[in-house]
Protein backbone atom coordinates (compact mmCIF):
# COMPACT_ATOMS: atom_id res chain seq x y z
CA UNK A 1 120.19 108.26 19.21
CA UNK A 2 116.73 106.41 18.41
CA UNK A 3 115.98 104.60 21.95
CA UNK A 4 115.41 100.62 21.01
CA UNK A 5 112.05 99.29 21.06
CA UNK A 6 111.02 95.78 22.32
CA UNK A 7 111.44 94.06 18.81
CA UNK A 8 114.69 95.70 17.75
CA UNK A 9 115.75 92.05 18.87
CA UNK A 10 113.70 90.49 15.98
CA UNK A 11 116.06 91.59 13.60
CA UNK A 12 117.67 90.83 11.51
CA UNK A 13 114.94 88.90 9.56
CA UNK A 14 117.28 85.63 8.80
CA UNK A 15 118.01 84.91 12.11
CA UNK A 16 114.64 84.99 13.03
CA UNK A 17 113.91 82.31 10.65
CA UNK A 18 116.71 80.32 11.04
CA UNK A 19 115.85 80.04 14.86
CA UNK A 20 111.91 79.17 13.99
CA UNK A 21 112.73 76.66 11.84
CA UNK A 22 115.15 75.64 14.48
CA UNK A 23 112.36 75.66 16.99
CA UNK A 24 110.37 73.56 14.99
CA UNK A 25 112.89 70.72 14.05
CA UNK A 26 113.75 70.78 17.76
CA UNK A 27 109.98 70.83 18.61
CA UNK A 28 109.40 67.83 16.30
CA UNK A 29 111.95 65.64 17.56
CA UNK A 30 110.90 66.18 21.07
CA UNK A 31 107.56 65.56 20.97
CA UNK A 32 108.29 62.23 18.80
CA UNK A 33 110.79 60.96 21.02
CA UNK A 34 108.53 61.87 24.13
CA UNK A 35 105.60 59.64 22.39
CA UNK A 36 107.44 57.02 21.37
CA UNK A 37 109.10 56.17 24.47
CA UNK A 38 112.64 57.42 23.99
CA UNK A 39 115.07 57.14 27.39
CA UNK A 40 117.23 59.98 27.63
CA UNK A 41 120.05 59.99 29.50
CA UNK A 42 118.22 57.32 32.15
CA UNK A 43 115.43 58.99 32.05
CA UNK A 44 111.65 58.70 30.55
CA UNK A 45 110.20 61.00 28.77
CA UNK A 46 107.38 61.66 31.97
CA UNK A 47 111.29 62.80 33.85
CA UNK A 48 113.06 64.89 31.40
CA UNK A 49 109.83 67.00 30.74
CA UNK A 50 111.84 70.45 31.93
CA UNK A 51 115.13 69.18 29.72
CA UNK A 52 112.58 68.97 26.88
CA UNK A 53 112.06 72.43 27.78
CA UNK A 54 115.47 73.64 27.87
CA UNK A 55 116.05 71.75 24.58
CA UNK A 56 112.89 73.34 22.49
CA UNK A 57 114.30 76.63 23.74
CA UNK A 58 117.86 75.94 22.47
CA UNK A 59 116.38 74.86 19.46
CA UNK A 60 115.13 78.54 18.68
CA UNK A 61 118.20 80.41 20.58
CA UNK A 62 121.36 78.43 19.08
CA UNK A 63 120.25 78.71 15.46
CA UNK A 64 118.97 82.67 16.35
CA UNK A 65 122.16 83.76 17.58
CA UNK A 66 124.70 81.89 15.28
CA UNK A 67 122.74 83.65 12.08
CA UNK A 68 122.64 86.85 13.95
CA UNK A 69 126.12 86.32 14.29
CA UNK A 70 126.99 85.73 10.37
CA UNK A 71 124.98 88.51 9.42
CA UNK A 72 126.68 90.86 11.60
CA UNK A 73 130.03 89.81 10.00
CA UNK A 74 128.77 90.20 6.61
């Protein structure tokens, strides 16, 4: 058996793509709602700076994995 290499985990192709354009939408929406002000949860944008964080990643890893998922069951 082939050993993996470091971007086996790229594949397939759709969920990489699903979880960029996750990445961005989440990316987007972050960055707006840290400019304009938005109060998350109590706190102000200069406060939830790691949650952002955590959230941008999410963005990419949620939409990765559930399309890995599906494609696997296909």
């Amino acid at each position: 058996m082939k050993k993996p290499e470091w971007y086996d985990v790229l594949e397939p192709r759709e969920a990489v793509i699903a979880g960029i354009v996750g990445l961005a939408v989440v990316w987007a929406l972050t960055y707006y709602a840290s400019h304009s002000g938005y109060v998350f949860w109590g706190y102000s944008p200069p406060q939830w700076k790691n949650l952002g964080t955590a959230l941008i990643l999410l963005g990419f890893a949620v939409p990765y994995c559930l399309v890995k998922w599906l494609v696997q069951r296909r």
